[in-house]
Protein backbone atom coordinates (compact mmCIF):
# COMPACT_ATOMS: atom_id res chain seq x y z
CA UNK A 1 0.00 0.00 0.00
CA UNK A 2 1.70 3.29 -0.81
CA UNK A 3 0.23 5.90 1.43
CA UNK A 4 0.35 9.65 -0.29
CA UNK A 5 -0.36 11.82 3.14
CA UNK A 6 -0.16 16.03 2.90
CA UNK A 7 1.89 18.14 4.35
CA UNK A 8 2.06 19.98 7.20
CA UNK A 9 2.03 23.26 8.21
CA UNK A 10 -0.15 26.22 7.46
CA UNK A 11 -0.05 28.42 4.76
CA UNK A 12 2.36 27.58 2.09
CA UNK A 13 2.37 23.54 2.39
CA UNK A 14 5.39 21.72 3.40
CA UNK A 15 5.40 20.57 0.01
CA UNK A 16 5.27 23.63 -1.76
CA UNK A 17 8.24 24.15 0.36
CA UNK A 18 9.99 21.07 -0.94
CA UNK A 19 9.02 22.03 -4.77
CA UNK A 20 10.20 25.29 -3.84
CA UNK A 21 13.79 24.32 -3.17
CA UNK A 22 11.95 24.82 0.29
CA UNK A 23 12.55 21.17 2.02
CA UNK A 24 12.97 22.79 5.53
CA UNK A 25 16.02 22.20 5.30
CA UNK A 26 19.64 21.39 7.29
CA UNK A 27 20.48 21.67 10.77
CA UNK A 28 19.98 20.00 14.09
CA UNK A 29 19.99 20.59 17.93
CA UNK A 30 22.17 17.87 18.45
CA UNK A 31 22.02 15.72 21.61
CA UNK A 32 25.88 15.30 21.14
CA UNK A 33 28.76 17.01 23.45
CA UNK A 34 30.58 19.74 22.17
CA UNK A 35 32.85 17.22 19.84
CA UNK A 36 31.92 16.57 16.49
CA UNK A 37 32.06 13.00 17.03
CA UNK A 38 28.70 12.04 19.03
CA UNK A 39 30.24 12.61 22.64
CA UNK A 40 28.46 11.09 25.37
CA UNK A 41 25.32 9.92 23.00
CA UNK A 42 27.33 7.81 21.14
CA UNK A 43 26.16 3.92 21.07
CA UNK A 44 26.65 1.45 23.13
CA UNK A 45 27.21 -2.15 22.41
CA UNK A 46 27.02 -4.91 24.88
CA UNK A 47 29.13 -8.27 24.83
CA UNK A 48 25.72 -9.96 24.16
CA UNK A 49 25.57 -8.69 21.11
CA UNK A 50 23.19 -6.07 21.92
CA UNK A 51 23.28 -2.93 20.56
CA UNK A 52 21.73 1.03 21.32
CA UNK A 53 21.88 4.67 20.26
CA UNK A 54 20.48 7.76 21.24
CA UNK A 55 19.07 9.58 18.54
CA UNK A 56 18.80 13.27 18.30
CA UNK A 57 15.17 12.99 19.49
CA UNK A 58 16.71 11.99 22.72
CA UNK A 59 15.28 8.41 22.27
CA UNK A 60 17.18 5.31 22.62
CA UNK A 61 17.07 2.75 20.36
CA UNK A 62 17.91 -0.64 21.60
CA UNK A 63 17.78 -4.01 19.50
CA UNK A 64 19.11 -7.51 21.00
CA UNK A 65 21.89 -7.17 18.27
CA UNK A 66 23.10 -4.59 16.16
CA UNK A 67 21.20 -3.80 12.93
CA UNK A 68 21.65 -5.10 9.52
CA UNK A 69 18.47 -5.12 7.56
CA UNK A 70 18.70 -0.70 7.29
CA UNK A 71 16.02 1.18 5.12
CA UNK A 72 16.84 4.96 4.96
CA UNK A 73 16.13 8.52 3.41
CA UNK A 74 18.66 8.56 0.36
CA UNK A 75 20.86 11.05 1.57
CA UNK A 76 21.29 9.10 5.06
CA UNK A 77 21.77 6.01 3.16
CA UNK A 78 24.02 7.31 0.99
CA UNK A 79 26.31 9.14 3.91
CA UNK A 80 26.18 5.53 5.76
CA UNK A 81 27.73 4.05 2.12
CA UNK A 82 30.62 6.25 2.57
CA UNK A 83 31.54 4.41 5.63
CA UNK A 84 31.23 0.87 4.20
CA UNK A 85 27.29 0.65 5.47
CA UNK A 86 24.47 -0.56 3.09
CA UNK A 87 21.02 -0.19 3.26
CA UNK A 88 18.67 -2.54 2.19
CA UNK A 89 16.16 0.30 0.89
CA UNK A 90 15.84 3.99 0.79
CA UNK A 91 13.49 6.57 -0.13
CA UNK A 92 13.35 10.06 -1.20
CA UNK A 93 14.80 11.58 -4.04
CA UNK A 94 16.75 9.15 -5.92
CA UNK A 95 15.75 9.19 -9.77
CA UNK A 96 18.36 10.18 -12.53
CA UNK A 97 18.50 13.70 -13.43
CA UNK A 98 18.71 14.26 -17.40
CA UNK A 99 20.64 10.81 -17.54
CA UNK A 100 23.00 11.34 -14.44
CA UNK A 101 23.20 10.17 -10.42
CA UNK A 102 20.80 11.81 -8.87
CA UNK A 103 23.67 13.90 -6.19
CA UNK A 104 21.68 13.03 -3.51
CA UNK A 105 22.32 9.20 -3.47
CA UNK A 106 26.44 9.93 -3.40
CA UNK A 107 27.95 7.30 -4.32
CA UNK A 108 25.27 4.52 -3.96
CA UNK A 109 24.13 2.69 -6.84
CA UNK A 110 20.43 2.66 -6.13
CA UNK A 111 19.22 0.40 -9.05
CA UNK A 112 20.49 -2.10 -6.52
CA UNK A 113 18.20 -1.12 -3.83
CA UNK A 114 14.73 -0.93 -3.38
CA UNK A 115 12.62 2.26 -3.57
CA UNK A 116 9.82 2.99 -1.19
CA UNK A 117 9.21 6.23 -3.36
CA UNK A 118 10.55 9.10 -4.52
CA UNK A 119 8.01 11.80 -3.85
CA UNK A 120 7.23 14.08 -1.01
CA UNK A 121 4.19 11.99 0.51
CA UNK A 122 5.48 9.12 -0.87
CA UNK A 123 6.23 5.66 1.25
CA UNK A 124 4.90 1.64 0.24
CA UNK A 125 4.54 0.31 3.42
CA UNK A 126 3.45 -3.14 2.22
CA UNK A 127 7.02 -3.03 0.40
CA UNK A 128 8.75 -1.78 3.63
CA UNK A 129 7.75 -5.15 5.64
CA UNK A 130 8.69 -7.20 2.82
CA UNK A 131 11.92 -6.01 3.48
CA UNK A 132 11.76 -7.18 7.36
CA UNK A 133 14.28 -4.01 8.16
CA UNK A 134 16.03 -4.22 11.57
CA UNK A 135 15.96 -0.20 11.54
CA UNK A 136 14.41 3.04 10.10
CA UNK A 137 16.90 5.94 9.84
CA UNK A 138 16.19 9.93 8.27
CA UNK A 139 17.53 13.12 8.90
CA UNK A 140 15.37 15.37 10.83
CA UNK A 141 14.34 19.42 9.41
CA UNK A 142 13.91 19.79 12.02
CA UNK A 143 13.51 17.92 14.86
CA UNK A 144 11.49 15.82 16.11
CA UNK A 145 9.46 14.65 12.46
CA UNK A 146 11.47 12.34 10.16
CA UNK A 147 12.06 13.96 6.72
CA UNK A 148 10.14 12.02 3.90
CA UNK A 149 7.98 10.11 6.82
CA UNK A 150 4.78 10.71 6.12
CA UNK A 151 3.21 11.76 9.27
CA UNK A 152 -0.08 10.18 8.87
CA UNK A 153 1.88 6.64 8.91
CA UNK A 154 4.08 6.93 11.48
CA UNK A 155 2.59 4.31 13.68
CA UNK A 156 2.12 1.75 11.27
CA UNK A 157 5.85 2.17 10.22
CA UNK A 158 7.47 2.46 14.11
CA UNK A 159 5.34 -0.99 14.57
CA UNK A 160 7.73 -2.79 11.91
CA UNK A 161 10.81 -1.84 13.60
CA UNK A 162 12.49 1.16 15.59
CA UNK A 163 13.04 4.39 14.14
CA UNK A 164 16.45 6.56 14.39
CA UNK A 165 16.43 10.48 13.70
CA UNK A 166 19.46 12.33 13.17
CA UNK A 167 18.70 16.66 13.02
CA UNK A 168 20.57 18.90 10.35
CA UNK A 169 19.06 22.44 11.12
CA UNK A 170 19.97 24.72 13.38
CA UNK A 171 23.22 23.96 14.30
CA UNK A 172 26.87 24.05 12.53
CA UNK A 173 27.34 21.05 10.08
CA UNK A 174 30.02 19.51 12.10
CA UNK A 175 27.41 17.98 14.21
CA UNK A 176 25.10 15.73 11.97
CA UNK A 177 28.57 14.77 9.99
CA UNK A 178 30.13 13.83 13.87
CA UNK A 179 26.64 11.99 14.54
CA UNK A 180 26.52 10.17 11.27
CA UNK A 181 29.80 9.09 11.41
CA UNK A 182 29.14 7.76 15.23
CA UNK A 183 26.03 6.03 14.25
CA UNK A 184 27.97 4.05 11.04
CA UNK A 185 31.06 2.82 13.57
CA UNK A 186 28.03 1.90 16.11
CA UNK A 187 26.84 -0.01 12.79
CA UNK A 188 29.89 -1.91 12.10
CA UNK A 189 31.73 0.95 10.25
CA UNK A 190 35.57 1.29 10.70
CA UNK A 191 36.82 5.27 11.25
CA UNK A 192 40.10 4.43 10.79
CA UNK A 193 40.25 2.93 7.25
CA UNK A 194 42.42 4.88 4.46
CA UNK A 195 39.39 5.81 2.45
CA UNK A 196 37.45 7.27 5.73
CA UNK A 197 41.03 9.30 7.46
CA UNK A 198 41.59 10.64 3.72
CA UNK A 199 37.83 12.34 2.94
CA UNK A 200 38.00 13.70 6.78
CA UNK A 201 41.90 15.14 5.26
CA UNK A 202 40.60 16.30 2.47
CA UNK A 203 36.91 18.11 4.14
CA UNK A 204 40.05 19.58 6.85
CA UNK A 205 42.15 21.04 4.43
CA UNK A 206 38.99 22.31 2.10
CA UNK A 207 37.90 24.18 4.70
CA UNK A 208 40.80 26.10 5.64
CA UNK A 209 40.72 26.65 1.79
CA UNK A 210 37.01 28.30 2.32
CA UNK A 211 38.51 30.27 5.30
CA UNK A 212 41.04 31.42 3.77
CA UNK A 213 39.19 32.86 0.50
CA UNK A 214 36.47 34.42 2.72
CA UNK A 215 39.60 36.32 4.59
CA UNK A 216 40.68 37.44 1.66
CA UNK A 217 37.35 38.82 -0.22
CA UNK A 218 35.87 40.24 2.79
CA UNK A 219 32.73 41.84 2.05
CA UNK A 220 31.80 39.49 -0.79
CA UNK A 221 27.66 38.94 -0.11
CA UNK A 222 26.83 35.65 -0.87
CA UNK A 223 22.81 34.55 -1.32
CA UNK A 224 21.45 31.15 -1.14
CA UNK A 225 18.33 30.63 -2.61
CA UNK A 226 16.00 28.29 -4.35
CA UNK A 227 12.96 28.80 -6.78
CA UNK A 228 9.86 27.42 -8.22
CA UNK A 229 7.15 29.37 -10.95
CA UNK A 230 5.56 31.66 -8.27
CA UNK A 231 8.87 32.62 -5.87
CA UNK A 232 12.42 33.12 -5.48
CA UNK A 233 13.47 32.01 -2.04
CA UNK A 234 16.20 33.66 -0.01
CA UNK A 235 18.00 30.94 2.61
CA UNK A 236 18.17 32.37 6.45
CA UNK A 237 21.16 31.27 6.89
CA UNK A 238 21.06 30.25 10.55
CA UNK A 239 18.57 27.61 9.86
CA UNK A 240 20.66 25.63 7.61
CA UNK A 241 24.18 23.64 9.25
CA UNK A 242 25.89 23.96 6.43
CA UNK A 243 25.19 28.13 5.44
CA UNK A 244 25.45 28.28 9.36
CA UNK A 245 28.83 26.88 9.66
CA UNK A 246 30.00 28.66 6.30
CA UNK A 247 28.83 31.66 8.07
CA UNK A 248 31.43 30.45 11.03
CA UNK A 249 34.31 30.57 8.60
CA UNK A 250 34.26 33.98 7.07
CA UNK A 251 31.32 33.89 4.23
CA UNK A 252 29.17 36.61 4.36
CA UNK A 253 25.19 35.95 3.77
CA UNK A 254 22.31 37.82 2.20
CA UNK A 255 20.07 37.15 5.44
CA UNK A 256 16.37 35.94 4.02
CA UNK A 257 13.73 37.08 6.63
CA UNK A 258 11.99 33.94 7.97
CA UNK A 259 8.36 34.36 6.32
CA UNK A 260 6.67 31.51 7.70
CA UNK A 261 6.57 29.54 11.07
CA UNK A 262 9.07 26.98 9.31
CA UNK A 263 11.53 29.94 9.57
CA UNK A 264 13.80 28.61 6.49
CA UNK A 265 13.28 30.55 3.57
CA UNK A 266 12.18 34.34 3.11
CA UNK A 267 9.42 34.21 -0.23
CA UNK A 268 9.69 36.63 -2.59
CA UNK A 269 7.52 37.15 -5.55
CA UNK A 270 9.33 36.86 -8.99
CA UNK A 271 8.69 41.00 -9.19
CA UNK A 272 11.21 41.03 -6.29
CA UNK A 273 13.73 38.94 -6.82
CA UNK A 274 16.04 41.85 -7.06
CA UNK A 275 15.02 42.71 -3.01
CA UNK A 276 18.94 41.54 -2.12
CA UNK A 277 21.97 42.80 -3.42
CA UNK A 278 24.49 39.66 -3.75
CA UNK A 279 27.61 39.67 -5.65
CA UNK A 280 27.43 35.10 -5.48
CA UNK A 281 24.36 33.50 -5.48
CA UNK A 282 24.10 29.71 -4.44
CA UNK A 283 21.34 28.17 -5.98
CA UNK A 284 19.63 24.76 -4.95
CA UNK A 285 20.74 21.67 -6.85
CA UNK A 286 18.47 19.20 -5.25
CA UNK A 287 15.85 17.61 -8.19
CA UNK A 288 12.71 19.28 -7.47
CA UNK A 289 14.19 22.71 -7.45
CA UNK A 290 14.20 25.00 -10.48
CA UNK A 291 17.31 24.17 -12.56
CA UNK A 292 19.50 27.16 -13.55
CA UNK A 293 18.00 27.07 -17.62
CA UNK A 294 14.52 27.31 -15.47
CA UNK A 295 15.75 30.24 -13.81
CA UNK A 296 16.92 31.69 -16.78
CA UNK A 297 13.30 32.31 -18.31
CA UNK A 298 12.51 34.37 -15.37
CA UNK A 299 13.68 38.10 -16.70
CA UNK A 300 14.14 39.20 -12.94
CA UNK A 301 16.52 36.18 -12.00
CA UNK A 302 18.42 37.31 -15.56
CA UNK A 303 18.86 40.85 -14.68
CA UNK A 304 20.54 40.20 -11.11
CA UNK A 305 24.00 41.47 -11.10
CA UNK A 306 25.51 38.18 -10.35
CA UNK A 307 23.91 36.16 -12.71
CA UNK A 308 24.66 38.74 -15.31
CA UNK A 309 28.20 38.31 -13.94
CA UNK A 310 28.12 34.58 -13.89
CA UNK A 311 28.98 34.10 -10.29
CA UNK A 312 26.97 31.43 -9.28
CA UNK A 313 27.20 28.01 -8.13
CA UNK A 314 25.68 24.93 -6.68
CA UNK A 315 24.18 24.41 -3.81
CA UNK A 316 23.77 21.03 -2.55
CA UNK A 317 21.23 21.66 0.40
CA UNK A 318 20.48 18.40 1.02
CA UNK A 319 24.33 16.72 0.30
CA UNK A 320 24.85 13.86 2.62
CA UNK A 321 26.12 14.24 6.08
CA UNK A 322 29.69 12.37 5.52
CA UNK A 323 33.17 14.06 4.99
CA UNK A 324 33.01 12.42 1.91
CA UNK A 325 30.00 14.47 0.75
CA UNK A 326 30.93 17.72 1.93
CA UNK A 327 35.06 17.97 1.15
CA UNK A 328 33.94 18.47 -2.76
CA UNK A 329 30.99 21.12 -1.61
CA UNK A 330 33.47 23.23 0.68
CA UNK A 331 35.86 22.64 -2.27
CA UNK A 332 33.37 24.01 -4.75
CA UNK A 333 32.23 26.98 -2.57
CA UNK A 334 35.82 28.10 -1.73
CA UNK A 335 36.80 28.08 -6.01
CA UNK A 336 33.45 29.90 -6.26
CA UNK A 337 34.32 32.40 -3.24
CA UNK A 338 37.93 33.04 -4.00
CA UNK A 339 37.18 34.10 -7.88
CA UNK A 340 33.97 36.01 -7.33
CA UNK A 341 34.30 39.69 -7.64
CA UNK A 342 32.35 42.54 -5.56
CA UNK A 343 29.38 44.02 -8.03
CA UNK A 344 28.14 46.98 -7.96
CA UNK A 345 24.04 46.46 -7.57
């Protein structure tokens, strides 16, 4: 049974939000010490075999031994691959885009797993138990809901096994990538391998790259944003770990005005897109976002200085939460940072 639920809150939906590059996006109030590496919360396994974790709802998850069978949101799943971690299933956002990975499934090659669906709403139950998972695990925007769980079936999918939440918004993005990478070693994961030490080396030295370009063009705005036919929206910056933590080393945000109760995204009408002066603009790469030729039919988005300049670049809102995601983003940024020039508006 695939169970299509709405969303939740008031005024513009939650899934207007999504369409809108709007997913309520990253950032967490992390249960976790002041480490990035899960601190005291960090799981527990017993000589029996048995295994816990407290999630970032505060809840404990305990199992008689440690989970195998994992079905997760695509982004989780795909930051768990990067530590040598499978899941058996995923769902969210995984479909090609014009012939290529979908960037939210990493690395994963998800023609090898199964789908529980792709859409906002979207989630086959009936296919879920076939898959007799030992564990349920999604990022949280934010806290306590699990992004891409349809509220409305909650129950039915906590009664066919336990549930694990890990938040991304409000916080700096060295917490969900410290929790993640706690939660894969609690799942059998090795920290130490080559491939693991060498992404955290190369995420290190990226951002010292990023810290170092932001010194150096001080005063540079910088706008993230996404869009859909009706609006432009402008990122507030604080909600999202990773703007939030970019914020932390030197880059200098447009702040959007938080415009619903969400508090993520400030909408403006196409008419205003010019509200912000921004000399980079970050625009959301995630599928059901407008793509930049999209944006480029909208005579407002055309005329802003920076597109007219070309400084733009990607913005992967919802990368996964694993040094291996983010050195290539901080990477990316830091080019896009470092070469941008001040415009005048």
């Amino acid at each position: 049974m695939s169970v299509q639920v709405s969303a939740r809150p008031s005024g513009p939906s939650r899934r207007r939000l999504l369409a809108a590059g709007g997913a309520l996006a990253l950032g967490p109030l992390l249960a976790a010490c002041s480490d990035d590496s899960g601190g005291k919360d960090a799981p527990s396994q017993a000589g029996s075999g048995a295994w816990s974790f407290k999630d970032d709802r505060g809840r404990t998850v305990r199992t008689d031994r440690r989970p195998e069978r994992l079905v997760a949101f695509v982004s989780t799943a795909a930051a768990l691959f990067d530590y040598g971690i499978e899941c058996t299933g995923v769902f969210g956002p995984s479909r090609p885009i014009d012939g290529k990975p979908n960037p939210q499934a990493g690395a994963m090659d998800v023609s090898k797993l199964t789908s529980l669906g792709t859409e906002w709403g979207q989630f086959n139950i009936e296919k879920y138990a076939t898959l007799e998972p030992d564990l349920l695990i999604s990022n949280m925007f934010p806290a306590p809901d699990l992004w891409y769980v349809p509220e409305g079936s909650v129950k039915k999918i906590e009664a066919l096994a336990p549930t694990l939440g890990i938040s991304v918004a409000r916080t700096s993005l060295l917490k969900p990538l410290g929790r993640t990478a706690a939660l894969a070693e609690s799942l059998g994961a090795d920290l130490r391998t080559r491939q693991v030490t060498d992404a955290r080396a190369r995420f290190d030295k990226a951002v010292e790259t990023l810290r170092g370009a932001a010194r150096a063009n001080r005063g540079l705005k910088v706008m993230a944003m996404s869009g859909d036919a009706e609006n432009m929206y402008v990122a507030v910056p604080d909600s999202y770990c990773d703007l939030a933590y970019f914020e932390d080393l030197g880059v200098e945000f447009v702040e959007g005005k938080k415009s619903d109760e969400w508090g993520f995204w400030e909408f403006l009408g196409w008419e205003n897109a010019d509200k912000y002066h921004a000399d980079l603009i970050m625009i959301d790469n995630r599928s059901n976002a407008m793509t930049p030729a999209q944006l480029a039919e909208k005579s407002t988005w055309r005329h802003l200085p920076a597109v007219k300049a070309g400084q733009t670049v990607p913005w992967s809102m919802e990368e996964r939460y694993s040094y291996a995601g983010y050195a290539p983003v901080v990477e990316q940024l830091a080019a896009a940072v470092g070469k941008s020039e001040k415009l005048s508006s």
